[in-house]
N, C-alpha and C. Protein backbone atom coordinates (compact mmCIF):
# COMPACT_ATOMS: atom_id res chain seq x y z
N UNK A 1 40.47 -52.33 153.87
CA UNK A 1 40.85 -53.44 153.00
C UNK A 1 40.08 -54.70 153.40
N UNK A 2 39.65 -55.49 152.71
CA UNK A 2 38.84 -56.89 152.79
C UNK A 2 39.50 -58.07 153.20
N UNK A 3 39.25 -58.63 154.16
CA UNK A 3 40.18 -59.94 153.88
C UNK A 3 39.66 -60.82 153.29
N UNK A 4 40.67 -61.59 152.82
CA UNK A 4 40.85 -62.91 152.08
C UNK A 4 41.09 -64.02 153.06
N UNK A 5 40.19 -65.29 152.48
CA UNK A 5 40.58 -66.36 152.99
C UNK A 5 41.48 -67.42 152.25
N UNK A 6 42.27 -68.05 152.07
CA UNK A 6 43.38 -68.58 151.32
C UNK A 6 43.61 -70.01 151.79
N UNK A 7 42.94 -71.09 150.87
CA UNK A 7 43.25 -72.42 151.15
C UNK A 7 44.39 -73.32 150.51
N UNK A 8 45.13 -73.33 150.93
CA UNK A 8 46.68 -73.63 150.18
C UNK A 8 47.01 -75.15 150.80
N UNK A 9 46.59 -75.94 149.37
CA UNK A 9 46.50 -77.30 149.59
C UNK A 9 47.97 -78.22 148.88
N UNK A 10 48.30 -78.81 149.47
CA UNK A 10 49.20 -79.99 148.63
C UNK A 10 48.53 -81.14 147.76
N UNK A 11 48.90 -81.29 146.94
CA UNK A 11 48.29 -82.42 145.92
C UNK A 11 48.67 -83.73 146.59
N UNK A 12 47.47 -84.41 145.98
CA UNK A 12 47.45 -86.08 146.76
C UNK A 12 48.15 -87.26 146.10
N UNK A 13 48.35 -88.08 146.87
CA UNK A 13 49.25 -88.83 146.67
C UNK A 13 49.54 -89.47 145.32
N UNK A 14 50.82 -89.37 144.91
CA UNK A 14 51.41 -90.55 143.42
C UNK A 14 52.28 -91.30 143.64
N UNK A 15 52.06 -92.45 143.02
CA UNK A 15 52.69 -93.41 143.16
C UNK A 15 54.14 -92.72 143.97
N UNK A 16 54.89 -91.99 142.85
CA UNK A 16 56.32 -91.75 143.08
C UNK A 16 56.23 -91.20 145.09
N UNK A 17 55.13 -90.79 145.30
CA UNK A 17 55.26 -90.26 146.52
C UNK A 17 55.48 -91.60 147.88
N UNK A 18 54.72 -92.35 147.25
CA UNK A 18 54.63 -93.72 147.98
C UNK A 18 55.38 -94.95 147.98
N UNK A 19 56.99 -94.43 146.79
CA UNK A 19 57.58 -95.11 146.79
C UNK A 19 59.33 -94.61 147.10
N UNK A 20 58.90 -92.93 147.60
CA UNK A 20 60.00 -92.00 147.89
C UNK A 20 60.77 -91.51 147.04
N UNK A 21 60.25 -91.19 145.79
CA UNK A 21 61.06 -91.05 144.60
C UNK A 21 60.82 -89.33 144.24
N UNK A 22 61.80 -88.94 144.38
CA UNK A 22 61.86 -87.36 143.94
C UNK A 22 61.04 -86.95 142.51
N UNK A 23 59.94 -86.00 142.41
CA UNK A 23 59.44 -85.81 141.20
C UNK A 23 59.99 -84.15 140.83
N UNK A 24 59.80 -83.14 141.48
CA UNK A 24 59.77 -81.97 141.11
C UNK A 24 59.32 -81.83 140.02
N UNK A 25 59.68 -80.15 139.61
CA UNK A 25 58.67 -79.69 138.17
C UNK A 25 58.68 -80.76 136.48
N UNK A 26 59.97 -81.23 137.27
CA UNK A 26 59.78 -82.07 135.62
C UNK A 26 59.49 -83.74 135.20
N UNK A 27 58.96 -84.03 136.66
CA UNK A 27 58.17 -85.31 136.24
C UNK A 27 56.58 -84.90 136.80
N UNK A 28 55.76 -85.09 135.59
CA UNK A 28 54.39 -84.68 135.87
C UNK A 28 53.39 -85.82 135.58
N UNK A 29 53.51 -86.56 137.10
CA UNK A 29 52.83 -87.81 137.63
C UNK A 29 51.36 -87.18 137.72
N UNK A 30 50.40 -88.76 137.73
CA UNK A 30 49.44 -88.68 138.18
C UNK A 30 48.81 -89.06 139.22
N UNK A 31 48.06 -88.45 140.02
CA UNK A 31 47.66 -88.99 141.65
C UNK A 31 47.05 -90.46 141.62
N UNK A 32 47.56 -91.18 142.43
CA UNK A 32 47.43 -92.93 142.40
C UNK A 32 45.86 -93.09 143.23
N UNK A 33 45.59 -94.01 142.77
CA UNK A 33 44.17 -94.71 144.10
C UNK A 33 43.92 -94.03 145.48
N UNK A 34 44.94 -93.48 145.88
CA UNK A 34 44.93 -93.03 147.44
C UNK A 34 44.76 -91.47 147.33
N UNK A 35 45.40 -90.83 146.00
CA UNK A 35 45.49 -89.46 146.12
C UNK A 35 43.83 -88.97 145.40
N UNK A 36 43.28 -89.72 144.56
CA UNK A 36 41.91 -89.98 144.34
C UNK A 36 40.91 -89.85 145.75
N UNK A 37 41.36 -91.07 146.40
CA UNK A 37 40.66 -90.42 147.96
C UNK A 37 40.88 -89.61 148.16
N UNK A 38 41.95 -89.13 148.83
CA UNK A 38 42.33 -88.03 149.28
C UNK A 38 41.47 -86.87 148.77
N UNK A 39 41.84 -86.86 147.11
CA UNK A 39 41.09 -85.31 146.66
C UNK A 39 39.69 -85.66 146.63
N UNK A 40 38.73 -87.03 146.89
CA UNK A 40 37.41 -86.75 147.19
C UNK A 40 37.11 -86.73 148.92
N UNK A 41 37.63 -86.79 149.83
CA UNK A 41 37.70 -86.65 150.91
C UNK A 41 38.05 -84.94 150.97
N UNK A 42 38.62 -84.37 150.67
CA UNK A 42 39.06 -82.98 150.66
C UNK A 42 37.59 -82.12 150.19
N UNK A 43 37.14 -82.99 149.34
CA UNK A 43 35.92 -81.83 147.85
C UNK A 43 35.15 -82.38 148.94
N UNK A 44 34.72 -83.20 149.84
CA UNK A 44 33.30 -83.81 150.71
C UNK A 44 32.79 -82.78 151.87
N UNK A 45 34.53 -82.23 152.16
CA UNK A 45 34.82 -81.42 153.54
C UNK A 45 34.40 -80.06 153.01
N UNK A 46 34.93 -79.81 151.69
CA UNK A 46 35.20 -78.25 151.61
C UNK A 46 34.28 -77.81 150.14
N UNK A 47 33.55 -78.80 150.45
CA UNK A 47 32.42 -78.57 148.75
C UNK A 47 31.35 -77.17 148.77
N UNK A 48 31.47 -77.18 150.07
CA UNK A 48 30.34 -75.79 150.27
C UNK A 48 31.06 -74.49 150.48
N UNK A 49 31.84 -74.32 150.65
CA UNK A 49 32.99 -73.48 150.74
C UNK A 49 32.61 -72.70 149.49
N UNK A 50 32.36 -71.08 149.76
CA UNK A 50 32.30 -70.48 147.92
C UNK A 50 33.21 -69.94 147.69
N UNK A 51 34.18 -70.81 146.89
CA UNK A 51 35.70 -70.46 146.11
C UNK A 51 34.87 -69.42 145.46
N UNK A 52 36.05 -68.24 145.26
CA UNK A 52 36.34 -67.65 144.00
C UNK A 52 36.59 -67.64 142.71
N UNK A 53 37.80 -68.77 143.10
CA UNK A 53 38.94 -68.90 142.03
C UNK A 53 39.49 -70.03 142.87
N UNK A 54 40.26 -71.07 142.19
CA UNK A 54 41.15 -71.99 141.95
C UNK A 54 42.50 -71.97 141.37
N UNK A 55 43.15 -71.81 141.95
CA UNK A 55 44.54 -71.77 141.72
C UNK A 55 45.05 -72.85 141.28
N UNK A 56 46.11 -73.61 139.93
CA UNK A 56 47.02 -74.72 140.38
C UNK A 56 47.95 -74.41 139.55
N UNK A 57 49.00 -75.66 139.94
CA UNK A 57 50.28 -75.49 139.07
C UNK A 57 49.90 -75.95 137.64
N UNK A 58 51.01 -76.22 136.64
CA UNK A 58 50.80 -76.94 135.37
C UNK A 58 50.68 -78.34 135.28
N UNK A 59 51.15 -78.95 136.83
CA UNK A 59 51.38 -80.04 136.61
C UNK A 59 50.12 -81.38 137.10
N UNK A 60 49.79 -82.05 135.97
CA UNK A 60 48.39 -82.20 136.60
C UNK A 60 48.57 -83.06 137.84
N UNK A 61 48.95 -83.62 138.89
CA UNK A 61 48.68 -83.81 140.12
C UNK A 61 47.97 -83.39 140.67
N UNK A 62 48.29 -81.50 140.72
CA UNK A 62 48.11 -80.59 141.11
C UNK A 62 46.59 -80.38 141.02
N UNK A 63 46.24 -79.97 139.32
CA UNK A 63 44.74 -80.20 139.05
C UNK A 63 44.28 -81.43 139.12
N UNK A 64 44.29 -82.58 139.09
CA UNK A 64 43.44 -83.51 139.59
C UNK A 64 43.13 -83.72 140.61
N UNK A 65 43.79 -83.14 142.10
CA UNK A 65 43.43 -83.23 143.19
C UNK A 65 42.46 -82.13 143.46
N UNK A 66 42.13 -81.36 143.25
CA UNK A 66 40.86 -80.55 143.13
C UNK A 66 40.42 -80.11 142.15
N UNK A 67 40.28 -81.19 140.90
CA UNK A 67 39.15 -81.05 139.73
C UNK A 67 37.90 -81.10 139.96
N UNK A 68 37.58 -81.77 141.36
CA UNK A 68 35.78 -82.02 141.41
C UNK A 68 35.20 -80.33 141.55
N UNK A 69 36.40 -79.30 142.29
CA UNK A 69 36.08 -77.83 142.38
C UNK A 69 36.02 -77.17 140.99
N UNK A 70 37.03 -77.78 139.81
CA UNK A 70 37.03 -77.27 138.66
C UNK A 70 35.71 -77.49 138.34
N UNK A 71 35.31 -78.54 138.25
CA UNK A 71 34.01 -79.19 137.53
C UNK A 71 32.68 -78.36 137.95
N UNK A 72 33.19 -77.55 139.20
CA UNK A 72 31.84 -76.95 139.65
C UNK A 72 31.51 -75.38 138.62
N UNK A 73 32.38 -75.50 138.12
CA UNK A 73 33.06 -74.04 137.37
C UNK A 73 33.36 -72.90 137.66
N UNK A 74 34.04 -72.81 138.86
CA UNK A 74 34.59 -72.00 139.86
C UNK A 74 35.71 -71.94 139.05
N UNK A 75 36.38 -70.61 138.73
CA UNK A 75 36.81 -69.95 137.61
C UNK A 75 38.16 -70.48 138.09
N UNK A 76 39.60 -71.13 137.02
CA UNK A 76 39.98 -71.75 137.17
C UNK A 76 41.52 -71.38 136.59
N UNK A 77 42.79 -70.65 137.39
CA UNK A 77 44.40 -70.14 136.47
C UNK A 77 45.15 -71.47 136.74
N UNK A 78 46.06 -71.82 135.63
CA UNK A 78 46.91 -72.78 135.55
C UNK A 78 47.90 -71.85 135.74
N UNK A 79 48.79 -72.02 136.27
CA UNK A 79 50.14 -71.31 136.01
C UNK A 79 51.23 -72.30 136.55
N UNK A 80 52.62 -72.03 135.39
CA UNK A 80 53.72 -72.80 135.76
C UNK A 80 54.53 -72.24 136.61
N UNK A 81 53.84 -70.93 137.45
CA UNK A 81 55.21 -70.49 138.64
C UNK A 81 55.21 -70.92 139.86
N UNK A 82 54.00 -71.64 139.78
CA UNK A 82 52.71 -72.34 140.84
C UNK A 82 53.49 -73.74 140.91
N UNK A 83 54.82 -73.96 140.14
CA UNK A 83 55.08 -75.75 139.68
C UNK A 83 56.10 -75.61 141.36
N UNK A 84 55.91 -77.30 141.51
CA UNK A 84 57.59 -77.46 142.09
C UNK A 84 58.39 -77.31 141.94
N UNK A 85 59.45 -76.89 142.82
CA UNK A 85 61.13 -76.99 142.52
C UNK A 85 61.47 -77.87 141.18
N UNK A 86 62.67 -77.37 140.46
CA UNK A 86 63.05 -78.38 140.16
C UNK A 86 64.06 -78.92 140.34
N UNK A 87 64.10 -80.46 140.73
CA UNK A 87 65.08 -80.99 141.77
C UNK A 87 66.50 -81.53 140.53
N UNK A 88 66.45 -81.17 139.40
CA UNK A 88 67.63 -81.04 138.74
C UNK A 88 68.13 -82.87 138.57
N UNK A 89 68.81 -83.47 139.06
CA UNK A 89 69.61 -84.43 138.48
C UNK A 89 69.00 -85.92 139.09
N UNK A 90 68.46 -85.07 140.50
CA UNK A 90 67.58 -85.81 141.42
C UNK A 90 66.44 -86.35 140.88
N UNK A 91 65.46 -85.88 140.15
CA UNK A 91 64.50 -86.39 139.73
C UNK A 91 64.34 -87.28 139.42
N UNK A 92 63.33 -87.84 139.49
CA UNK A 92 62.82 -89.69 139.13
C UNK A 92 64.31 -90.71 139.97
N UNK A 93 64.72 -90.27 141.00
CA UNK A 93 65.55 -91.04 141.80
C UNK A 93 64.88 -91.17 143.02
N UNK A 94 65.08 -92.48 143.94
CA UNK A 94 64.89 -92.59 145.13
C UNK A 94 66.29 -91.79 146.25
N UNK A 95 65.81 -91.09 147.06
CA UNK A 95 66.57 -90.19 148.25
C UNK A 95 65.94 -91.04 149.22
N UNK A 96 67.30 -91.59 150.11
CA UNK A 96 66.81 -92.55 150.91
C UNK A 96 67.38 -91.71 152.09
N UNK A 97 67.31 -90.62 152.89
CA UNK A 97 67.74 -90.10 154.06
C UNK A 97 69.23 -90.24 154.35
N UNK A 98 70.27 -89.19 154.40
CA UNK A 98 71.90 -90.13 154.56
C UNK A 98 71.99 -90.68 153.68
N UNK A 99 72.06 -91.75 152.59
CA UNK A 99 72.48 -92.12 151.25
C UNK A 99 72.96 -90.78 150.64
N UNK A 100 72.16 -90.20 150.09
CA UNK A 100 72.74 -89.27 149.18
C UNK A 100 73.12 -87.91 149.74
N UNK A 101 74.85 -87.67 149.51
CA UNK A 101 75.04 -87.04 150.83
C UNK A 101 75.18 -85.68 149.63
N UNK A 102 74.97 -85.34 148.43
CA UNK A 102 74.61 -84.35 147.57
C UNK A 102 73.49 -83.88 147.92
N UNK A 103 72.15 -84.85 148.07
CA UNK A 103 71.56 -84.08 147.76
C UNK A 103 71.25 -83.44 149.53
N UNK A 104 71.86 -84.16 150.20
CA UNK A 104 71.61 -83.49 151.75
C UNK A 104 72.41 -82.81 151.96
N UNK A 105 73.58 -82.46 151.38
CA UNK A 105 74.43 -80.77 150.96
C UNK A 105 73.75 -80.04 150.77
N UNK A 106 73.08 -79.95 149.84
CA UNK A 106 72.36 -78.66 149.55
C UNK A 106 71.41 -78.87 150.23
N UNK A 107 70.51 -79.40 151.00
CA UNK A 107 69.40 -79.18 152.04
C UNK A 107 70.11 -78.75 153.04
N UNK A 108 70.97 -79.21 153.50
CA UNK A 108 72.11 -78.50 154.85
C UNK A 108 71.73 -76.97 154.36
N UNK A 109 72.80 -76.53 153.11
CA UNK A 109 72.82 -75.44 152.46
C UNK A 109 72.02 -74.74 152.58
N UNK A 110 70.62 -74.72 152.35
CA UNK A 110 69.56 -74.38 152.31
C UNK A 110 68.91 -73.64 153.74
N UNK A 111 69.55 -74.94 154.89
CA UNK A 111 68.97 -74.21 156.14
C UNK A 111 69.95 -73.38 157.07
N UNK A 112 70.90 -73.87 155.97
CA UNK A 112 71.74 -72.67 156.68
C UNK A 112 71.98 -71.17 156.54
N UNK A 113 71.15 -70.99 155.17
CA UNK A 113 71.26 -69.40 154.67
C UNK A 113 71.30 -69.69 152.94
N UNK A 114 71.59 -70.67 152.40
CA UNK A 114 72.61 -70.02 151.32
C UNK A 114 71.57 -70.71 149.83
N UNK A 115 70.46 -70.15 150.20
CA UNK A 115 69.17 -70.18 149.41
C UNK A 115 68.99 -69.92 148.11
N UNK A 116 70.19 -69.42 147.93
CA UNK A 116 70.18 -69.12 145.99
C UNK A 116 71.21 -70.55 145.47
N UNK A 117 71.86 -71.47 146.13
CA UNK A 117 72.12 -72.33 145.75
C UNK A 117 70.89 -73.61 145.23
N UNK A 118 71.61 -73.88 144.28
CA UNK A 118 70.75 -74.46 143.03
C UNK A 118 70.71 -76.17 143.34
N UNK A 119 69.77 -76.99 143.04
CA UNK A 119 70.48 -78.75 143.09
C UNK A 119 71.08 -78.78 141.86
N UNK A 120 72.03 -79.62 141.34
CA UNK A 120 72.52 -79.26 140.50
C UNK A 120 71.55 -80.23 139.17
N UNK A 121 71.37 -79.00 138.12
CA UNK A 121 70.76 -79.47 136.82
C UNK A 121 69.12 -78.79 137.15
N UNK A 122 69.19 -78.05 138.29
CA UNK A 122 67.66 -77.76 138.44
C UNK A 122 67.44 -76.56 139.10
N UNK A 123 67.14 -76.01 140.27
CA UNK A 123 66.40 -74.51 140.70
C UNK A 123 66.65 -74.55 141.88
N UNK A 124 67.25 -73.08 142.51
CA UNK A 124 67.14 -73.05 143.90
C UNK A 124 65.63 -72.20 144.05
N UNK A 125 65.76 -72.29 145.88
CA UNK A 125 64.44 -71.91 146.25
C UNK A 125 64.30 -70.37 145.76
N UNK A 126 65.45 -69.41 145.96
CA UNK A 126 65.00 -67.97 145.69
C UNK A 126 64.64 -67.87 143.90
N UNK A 127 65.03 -68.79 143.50
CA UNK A 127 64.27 -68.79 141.86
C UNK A 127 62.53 -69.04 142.14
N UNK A 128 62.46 -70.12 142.63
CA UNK A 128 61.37 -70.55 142.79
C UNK A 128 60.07 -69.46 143.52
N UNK A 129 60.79 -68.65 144.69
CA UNK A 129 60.23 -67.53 144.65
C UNK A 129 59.67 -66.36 144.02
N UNK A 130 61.01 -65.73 143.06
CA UNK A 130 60.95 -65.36 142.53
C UNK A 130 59.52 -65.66 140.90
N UNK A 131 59.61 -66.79 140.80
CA UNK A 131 58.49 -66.91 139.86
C UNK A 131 57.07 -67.37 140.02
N UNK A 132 56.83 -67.14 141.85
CA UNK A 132 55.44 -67.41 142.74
C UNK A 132 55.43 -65.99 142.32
N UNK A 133 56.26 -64.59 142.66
CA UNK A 133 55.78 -63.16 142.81
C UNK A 133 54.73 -63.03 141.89
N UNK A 134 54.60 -63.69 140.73
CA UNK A 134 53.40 -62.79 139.95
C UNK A 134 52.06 -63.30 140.92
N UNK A 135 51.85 -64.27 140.83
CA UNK A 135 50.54 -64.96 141.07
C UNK A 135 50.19 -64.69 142.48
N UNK A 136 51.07 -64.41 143.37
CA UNK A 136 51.10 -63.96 144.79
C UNK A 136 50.49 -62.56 144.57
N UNK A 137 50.80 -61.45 143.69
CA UNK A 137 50.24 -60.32 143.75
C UNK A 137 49.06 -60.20 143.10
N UNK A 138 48.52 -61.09 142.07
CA UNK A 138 47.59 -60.92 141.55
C UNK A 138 46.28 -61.50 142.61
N UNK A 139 46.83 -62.64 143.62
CA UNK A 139 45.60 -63.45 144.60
C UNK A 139 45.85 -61.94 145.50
N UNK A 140 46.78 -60.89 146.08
CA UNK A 140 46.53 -60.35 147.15
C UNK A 140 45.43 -59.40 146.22
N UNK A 141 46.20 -58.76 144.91
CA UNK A 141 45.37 -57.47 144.28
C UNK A 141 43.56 -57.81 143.80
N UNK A 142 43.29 -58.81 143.81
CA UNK A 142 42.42 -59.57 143.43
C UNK A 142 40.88 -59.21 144.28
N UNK A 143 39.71 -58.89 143.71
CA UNK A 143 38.78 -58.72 144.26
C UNK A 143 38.65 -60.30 145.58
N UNK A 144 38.86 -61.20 145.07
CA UNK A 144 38.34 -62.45 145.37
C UNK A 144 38.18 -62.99 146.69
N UNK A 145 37.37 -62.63 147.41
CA UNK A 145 37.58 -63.35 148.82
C UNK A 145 37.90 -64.68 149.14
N UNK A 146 37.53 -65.78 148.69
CA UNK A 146 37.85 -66.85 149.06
C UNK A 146 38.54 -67.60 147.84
N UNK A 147 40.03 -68.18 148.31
CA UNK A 147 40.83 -69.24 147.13
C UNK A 147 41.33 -70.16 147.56
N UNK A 148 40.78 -70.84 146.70
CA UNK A 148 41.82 -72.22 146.54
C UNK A 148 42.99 -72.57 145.81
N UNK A 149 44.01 -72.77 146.42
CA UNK A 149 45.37 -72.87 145.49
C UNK A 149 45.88 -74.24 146.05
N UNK A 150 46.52 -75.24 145.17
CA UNK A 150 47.01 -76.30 144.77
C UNK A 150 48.42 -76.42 144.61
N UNK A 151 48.96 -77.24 145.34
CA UNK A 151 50.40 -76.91 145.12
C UNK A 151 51.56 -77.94 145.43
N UNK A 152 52.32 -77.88 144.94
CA UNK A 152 53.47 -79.20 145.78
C UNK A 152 54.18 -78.83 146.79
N UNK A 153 54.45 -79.57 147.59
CA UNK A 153 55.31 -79.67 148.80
C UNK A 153 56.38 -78.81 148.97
N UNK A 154 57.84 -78.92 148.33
CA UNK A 154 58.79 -77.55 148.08
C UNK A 154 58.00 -76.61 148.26
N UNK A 155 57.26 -76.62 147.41
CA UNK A 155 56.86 -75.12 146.34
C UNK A 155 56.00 -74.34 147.80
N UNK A 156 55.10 -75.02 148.27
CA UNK A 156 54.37 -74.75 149.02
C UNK A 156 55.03 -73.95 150.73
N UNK A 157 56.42 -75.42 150.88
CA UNK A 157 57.16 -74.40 151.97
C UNK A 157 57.83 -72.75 151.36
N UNK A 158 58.47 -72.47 150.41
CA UNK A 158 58.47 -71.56 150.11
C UNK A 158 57.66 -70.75 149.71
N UNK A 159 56.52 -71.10 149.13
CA UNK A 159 55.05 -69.98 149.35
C UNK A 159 54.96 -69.01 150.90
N UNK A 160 55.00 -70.30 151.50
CA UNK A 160 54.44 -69.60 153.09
C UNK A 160 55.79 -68.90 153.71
N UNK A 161 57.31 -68.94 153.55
CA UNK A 161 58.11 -68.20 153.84
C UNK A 161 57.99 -66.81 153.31
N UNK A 162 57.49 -66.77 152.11
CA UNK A 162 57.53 -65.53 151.45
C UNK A 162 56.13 -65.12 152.09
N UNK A 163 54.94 -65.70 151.90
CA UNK A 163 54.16 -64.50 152.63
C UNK A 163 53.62 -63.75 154.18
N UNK A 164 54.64 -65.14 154.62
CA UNK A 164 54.70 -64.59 155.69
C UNK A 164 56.13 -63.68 156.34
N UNK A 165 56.91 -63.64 155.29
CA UNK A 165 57.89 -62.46 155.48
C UNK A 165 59.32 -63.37 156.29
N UNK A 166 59.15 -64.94 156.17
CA UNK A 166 60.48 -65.99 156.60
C UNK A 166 61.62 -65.61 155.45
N UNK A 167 62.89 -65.95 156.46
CA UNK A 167 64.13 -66.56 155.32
C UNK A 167 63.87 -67.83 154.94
N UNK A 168 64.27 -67.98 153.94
CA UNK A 168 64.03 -68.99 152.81
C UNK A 168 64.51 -70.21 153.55
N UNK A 169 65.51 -70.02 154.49
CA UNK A 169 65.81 -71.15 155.69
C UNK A 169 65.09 -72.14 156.47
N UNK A 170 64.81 -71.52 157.19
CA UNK A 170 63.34 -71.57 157.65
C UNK A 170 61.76 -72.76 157.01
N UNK A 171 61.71 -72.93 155.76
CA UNK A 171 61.51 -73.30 154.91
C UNK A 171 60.98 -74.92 155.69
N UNK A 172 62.01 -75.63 156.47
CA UNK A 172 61.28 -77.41 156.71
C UNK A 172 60.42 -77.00 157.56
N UNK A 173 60.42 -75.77 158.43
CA UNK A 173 59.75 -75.97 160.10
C UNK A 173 58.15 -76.27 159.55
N UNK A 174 57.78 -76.04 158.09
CA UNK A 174 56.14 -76.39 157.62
C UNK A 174 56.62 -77.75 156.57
N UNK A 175 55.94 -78.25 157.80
CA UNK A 175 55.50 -79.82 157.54
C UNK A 175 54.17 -79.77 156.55
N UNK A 176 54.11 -80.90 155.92
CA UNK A 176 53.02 -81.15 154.82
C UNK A 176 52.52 -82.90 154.94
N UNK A 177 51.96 -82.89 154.07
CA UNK A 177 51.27 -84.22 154.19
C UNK A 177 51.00 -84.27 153.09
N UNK A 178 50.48 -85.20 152.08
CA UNK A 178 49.59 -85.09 150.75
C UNK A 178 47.85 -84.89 151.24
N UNK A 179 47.44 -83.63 150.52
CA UNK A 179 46.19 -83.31 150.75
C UNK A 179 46.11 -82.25 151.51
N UNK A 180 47.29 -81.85 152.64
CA UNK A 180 46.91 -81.43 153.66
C UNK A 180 46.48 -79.86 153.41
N UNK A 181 46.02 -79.22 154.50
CA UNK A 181 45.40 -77.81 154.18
C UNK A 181 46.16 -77.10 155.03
N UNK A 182 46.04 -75.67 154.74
CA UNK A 182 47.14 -74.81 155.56
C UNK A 182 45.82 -73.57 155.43
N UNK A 183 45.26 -73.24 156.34
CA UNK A 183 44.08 -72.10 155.74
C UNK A 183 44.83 -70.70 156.26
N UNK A 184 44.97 -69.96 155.67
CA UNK A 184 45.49 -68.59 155.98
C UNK A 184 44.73 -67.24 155.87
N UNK A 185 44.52 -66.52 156.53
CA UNK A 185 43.81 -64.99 156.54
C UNK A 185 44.77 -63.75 155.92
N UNK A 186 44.22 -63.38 155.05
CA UNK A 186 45.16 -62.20 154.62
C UNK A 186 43.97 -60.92 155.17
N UNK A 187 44.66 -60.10 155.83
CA UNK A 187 43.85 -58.54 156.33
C UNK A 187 44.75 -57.74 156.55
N UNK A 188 44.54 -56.36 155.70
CA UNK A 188 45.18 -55.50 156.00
C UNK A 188 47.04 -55.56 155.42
N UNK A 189 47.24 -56.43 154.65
CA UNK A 189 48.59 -56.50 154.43
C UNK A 189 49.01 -57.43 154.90
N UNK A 190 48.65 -58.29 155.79
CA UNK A 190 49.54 -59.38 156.66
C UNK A 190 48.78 -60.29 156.59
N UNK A 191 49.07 -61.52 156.36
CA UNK A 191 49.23 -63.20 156.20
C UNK A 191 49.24 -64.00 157.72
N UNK A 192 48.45 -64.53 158.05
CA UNK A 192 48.48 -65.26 159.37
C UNK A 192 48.28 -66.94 158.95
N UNK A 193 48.48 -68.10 159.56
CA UNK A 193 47.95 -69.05 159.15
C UNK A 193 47.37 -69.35 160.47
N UNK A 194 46.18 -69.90 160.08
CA UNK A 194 44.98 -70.24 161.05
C UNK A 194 45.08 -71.73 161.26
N UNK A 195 45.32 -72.39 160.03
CA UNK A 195 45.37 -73.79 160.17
C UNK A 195 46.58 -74.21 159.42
N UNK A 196 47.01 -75.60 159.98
CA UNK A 196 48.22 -75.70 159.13
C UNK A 196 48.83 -76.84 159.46
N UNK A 197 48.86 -78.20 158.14
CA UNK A 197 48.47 -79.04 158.00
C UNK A 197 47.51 -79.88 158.19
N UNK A 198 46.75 -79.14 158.07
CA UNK A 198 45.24 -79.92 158.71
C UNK A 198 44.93 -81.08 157.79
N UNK A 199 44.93 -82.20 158.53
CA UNK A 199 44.39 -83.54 157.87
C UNK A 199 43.14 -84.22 158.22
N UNK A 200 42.55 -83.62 158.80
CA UNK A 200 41.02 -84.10 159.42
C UNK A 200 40.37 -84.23 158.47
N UNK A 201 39.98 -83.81 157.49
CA UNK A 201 39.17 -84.21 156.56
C UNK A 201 39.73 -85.63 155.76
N UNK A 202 40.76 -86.01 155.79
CA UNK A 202 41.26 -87.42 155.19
C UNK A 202 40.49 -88.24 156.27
N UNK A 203 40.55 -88.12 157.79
CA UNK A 203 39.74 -88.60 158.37
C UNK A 203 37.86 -89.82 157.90
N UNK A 204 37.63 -88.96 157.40
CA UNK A 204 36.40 -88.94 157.00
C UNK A 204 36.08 -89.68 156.43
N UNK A 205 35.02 -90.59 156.55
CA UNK A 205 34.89 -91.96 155.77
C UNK A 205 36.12 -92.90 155.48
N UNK A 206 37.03 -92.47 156.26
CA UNK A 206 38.65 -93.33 155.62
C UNK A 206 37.86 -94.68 156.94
């Protein structure tokens, strides 16, 4: 079997991110002045890199933070299973840590086991799983050696629980950043991550 190399990026910064305001799948912001850097600081580092394929969600954040890769015409799936959580009632609200003791119920919830619980008006994580499975089997079944996939924060900790075989619990111990990279090796059936949160390339000309 061939391995795959797998670059599983978070989208760069929006406003709402910089002002702590919950977006999930159903506010579909656009990356602000900084997340612009960010995704040309990212395309400067990783421009020579020969993608396959490009992965992103529907939501354009997602694709605008690595459109300069679209533009190269490195073959390009939108998919909405690829979106963030959706944070249900929470959305377009500020979560100020302790203030909202709902929505830190169900994050308790969450790391304690009980992963099919929902926020309310929106998606728990084993949904959210559940509708990564297609696109997860099509990047493993996939000729493609090298990908780039695009993704939000939630969405992204539950990506890496599932392919690396975690309870959905488990889920905060991967930290993120906007931009950041997580590079992973798939061989033989098994998922390793090599890098993970790597921000050195924001570095760069910053």
């Amino acid at each position: 079997m061939k391995s795959k190399k797998i670059y599983l990026v978070r989208h760069g910064q929006t406003d709402y991110n910089l002002k702590g305001i919950v977006q999930g799948s159903g506010i579909d912001a656009s990356i602000n002045a900084t997340g612009r850097k960010q995704a040309d600081q990212f395309f400067d580092s990783y421009k020579n890199v020969s993608f396959d394929k490009v992965y992103t969600s529907a939501l354009q954040r997602s694709m605008q933070s690595v459109n300069k890769f679209i533009e190269l015409g490195i073959p390009h799936k939108i998919s909405t299973g690829l979106n963030e959580i959706n944070w249900g009632t929470r959305e377009g609200k500020v979560i100020i840590p302790g203030e909202d003791v709902y929505f830190q119920s169900v994050i308790t919830a969450w790391q304690l086991g009980n992963t099919s619980l929902e926020m309310e008006g929106g998606e728990s994580p084993e949904e959210v799983k559940e509708r990564q499975k297609p696109d997860l089997q099509e990047i493993t079944d996939s000729d493609d050696d090298t990908i780039l996939i695009c993704m939000h924060g939630r969405a992204m900790r539950i990506f890496l629980c599932h392919i690396l075989d975690y309870p959905l619990s488990r889920m905060d111990e991967f930290e993120h950043h906007n931009l950041c990279l997580y590079l992973i090796k798939y061989e033989n059936g098994i998922f390793n991550i090599e890098q993970a949160n790597n921000t050195d390339h924001l570095e760069q000309g910053s």
